[in-house]
N, C-alpha and C. Protein backbone atom coordinates (compact mmCIF):
# COMPACT_ATOMS: atom_id res chain seq x y z
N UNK A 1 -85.03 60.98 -60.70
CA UNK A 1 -86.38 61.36 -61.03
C UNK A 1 -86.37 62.52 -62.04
N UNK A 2 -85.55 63.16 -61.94
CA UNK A 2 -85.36 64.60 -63.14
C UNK A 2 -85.11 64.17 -64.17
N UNK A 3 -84.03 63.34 -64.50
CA UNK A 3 -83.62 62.82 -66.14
C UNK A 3 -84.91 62.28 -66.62
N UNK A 4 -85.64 61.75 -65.66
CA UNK A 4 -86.43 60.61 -65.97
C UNK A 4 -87.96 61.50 -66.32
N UNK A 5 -87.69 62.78 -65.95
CA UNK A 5 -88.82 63.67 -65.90
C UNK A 5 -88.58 64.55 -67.42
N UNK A 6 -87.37 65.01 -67.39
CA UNK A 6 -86.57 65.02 -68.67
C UNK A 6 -87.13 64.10 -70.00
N UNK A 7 -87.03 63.14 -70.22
CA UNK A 7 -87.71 62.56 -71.64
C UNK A 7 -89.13 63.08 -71.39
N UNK A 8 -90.06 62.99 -70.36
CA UNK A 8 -91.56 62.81 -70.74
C UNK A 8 -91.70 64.25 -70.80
N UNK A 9 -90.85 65.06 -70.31
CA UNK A 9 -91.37 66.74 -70.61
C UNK A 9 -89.91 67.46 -71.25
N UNK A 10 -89.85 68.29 -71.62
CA UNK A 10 -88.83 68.98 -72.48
C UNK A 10 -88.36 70.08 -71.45
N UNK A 11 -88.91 70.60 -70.97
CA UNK A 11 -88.55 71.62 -69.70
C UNK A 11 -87.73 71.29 -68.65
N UNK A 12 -87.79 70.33 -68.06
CA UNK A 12 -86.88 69.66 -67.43
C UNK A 12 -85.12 69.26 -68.01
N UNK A 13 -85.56 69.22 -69.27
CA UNK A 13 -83.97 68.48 -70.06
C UNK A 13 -83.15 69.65 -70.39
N UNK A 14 -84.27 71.13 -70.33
CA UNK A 14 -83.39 72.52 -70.57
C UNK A 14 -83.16 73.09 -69.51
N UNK A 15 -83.44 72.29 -68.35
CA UNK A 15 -83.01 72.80 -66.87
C UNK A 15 -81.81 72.05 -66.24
N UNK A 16 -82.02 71.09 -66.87
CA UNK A 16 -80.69 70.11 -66.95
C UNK A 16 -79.11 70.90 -67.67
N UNK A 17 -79.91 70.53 -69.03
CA UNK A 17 -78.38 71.51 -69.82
C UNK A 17 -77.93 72.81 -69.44
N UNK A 18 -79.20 73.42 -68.96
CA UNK A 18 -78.82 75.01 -68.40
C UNK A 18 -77.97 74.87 -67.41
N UNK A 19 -78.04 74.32 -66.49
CA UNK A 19 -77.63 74.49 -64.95
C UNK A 19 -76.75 73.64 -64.61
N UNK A 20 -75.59 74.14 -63.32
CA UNK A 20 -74.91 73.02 -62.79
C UNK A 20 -75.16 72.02 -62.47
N UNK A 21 -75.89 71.24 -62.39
CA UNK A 21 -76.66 70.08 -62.63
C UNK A 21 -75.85 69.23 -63.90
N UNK A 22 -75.33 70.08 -65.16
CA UNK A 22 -75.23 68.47 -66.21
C UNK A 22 -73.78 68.24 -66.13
N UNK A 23 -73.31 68.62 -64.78
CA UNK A 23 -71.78 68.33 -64.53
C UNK A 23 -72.06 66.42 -63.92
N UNK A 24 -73.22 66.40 -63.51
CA UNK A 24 -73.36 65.05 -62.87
C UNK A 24 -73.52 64.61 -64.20
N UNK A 25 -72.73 63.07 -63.79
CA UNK A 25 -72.63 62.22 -64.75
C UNK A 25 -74.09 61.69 -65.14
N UNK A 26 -75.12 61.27 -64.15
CA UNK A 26 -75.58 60.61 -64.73
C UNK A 26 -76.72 61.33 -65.47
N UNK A 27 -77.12 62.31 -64.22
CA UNK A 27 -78.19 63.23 -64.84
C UNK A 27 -77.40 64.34 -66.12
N UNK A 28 -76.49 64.68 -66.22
CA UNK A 28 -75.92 65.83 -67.30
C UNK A 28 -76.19 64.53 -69.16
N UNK A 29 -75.89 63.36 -68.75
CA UNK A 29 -75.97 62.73 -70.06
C UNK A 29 -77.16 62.62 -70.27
N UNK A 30 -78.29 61.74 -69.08
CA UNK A 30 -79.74 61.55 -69.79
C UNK A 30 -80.29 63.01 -70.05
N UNK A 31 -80.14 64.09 -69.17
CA UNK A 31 -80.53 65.64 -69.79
C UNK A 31 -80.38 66.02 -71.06
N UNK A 32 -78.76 65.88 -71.83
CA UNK A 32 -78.56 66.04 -73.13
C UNK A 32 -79.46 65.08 -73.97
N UNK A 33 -78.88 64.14 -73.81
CA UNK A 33 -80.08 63.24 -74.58
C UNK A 33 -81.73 62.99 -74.60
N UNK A 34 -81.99 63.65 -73.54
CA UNK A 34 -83.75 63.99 -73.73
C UNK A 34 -83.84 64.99 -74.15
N UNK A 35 -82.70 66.00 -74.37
CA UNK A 35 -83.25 67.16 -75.36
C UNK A 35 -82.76 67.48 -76.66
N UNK A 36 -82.19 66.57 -77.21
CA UNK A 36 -81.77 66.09 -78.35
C UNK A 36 -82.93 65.19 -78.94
N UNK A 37 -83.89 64.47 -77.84
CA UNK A 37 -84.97 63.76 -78.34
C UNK A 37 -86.08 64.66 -78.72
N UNK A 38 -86.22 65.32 -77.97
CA UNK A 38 -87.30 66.61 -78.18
C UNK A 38 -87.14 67.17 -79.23
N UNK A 39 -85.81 67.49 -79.37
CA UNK A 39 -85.39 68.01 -80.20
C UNK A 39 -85.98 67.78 -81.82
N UNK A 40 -85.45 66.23 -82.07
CA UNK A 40 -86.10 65.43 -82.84
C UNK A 40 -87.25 64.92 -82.70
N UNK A 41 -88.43 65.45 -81.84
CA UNK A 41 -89.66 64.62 -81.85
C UNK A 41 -90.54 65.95 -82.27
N UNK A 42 -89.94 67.55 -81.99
CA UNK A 42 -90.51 68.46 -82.42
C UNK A 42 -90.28 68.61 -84.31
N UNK A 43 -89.17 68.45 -84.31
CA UNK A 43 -88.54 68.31 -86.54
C UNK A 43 -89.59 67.24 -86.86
N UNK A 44 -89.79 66.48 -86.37
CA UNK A 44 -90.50 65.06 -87.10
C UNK A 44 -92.36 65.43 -87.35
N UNK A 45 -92.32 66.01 -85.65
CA UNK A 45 -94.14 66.38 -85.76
C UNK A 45 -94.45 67.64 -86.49
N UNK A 46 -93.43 68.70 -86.96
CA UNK A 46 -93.47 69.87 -87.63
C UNK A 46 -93.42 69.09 -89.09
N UNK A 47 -92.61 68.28 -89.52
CA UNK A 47 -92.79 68.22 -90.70
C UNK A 47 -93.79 67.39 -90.95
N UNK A 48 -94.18 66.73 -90.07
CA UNK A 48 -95.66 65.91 -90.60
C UNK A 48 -96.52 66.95 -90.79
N UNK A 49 -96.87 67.51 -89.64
CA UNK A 49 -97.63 68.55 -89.78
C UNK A 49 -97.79 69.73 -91.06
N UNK A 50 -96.57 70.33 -91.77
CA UNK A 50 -96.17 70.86 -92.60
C UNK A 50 -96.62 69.67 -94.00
N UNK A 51 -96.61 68.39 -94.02
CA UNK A 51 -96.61 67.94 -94.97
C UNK A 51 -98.22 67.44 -95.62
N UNK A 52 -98.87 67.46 -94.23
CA UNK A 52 -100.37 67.56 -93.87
C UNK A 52 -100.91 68.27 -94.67
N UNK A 53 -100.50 69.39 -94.36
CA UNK A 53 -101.01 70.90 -95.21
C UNK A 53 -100.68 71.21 -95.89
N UNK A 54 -99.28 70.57 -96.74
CA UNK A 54 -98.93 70.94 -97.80
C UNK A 54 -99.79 69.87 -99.07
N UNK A 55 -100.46 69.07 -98.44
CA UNK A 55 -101.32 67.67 -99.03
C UNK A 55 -102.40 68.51 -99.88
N UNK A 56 -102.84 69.50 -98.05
CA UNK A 56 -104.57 69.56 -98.38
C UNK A 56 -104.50 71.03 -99.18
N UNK A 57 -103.93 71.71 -99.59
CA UNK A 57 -103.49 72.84 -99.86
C UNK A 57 -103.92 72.32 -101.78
N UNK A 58 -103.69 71.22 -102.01
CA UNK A 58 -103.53 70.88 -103.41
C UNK A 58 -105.16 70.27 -103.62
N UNK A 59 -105.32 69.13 -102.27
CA UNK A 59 -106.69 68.11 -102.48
C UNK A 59 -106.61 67.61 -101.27
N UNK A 60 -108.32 67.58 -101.02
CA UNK A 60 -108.58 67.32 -99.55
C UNK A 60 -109.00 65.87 -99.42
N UNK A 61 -107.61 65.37 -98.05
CA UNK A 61 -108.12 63.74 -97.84
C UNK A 61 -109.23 63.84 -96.08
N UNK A 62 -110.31 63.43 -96.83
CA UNK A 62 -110.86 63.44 -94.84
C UNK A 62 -109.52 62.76 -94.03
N UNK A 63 -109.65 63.32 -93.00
CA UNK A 63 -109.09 61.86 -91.44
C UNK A 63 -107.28 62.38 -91.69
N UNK A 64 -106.79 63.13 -92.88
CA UNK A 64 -105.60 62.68 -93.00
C UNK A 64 -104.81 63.76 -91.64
N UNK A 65 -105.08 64.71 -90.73
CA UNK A 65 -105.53 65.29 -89.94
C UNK A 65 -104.69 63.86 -88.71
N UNK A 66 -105.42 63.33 -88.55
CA UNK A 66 -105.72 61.82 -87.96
C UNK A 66 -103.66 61.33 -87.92
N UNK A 67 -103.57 61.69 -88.99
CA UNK A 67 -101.81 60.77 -89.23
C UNK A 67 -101.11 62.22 -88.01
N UNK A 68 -101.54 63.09 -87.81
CA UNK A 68 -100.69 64.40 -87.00
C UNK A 68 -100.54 63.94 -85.73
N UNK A 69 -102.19 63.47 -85.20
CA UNK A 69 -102.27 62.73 -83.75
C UNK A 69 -101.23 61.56 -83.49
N UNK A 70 -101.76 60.64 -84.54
CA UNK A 70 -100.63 59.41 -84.41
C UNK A 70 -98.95 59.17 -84.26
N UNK A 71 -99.04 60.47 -85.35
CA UNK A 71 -97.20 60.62 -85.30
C UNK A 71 -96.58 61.57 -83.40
N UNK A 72 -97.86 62.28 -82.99
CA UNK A 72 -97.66 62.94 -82.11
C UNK A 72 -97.38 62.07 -80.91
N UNK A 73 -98.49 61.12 -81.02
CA UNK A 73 -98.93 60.34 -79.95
C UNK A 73 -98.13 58.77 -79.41
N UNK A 74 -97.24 58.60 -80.84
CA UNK A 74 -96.44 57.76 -80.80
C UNK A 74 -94.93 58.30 -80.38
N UNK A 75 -94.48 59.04 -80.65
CA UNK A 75 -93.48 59.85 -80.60
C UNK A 75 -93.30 60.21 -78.95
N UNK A 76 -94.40 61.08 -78.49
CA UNK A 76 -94.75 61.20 -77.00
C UNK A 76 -94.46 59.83 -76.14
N UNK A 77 -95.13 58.89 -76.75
CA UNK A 77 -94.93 57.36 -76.20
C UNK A 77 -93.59 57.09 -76.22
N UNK A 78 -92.61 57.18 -77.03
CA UNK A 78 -91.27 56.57 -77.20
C UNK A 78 -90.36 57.88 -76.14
N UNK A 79 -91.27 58.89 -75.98
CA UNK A 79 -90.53 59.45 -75.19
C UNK A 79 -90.56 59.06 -72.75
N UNK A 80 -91.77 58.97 -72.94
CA UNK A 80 -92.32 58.19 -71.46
C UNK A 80 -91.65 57.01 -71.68
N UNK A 81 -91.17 55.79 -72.71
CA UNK A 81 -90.67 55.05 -72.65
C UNK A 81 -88.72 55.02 -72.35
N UNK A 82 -88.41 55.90 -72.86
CA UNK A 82 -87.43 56.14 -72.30
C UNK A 82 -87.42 57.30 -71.26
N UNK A 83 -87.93 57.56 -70.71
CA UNK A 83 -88.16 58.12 -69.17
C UNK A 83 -88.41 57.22 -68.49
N UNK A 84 -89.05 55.97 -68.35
CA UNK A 84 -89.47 54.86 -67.85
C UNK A 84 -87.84 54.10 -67.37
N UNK A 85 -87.29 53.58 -68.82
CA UNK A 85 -86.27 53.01 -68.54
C UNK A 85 -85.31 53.88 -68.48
N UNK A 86 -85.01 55.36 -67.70
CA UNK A 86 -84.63 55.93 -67.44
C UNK A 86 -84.60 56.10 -66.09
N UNK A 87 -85.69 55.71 -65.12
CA UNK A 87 -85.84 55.60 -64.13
C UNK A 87 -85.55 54.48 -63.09
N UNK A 88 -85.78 52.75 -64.25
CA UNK A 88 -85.23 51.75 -63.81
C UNK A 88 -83.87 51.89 -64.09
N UNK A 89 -83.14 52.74 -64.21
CA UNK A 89 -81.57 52.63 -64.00
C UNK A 89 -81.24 52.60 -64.94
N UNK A 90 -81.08 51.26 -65.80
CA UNK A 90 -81.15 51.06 -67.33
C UNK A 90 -80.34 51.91 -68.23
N UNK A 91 -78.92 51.69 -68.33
CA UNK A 91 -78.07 52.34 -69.45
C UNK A 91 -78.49 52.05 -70.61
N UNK A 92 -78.63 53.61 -71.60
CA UNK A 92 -79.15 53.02 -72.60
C UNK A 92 -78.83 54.47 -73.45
N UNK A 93 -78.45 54.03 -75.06
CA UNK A 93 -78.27 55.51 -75.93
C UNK A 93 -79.13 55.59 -76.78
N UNK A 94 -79.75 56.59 -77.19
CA UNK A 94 -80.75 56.78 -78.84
C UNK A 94 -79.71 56.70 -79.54
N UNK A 95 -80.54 56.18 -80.66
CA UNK A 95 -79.97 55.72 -82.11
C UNK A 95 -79.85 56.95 -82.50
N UNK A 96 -78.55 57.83 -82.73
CA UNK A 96 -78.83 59.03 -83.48
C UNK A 96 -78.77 58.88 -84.98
């Protein structure tokens, strides 16, 4: 339930790596790897975000605001999705 708590929240995956805890095999690997995802789901929504404003800074698109949610909201999703099949057992690695 922790690894699996691990992808859908980020706090969990640094309680993992912190602690004697990522000596277990199964929970110490999905821990690293949900915070390696975070990792990469925070770089991806910062630079959208950054690239947002680096848009409107020049010329303003209505809605474009709108692409921040989506990239957020999809990203969040791929993360409950592997917490999901993290929970059905399910060996499985991110594409790094």
């Amino acid at each position: 339930m922790l690894a699996a708590l691990a992808y859908g929240l980020w706090i969990p995956a640094l309680y993992i790596v912190l602690t004697p805890r990522r000596r277990a095999e199964f929970l110490g690997f999905h821990g690293g790897q949900a915070l390696l995802l975070w990792t990469g789901i925070f770089v991806v929504f910062f630079a959208v975000r950054f690239l947002v404003n680096l848009v409107w800074s020049v010329f303003y698109i209505p809605f474009l605001d709108t692409l921040e949610v989506v990239t957020g909201t999809a990203l969040w999703g791929y993360a409950l999705y592997c917490g999901f099949r993290c929970l059905a057992g399910i060996e499985f690695r991110l594409p790094y």
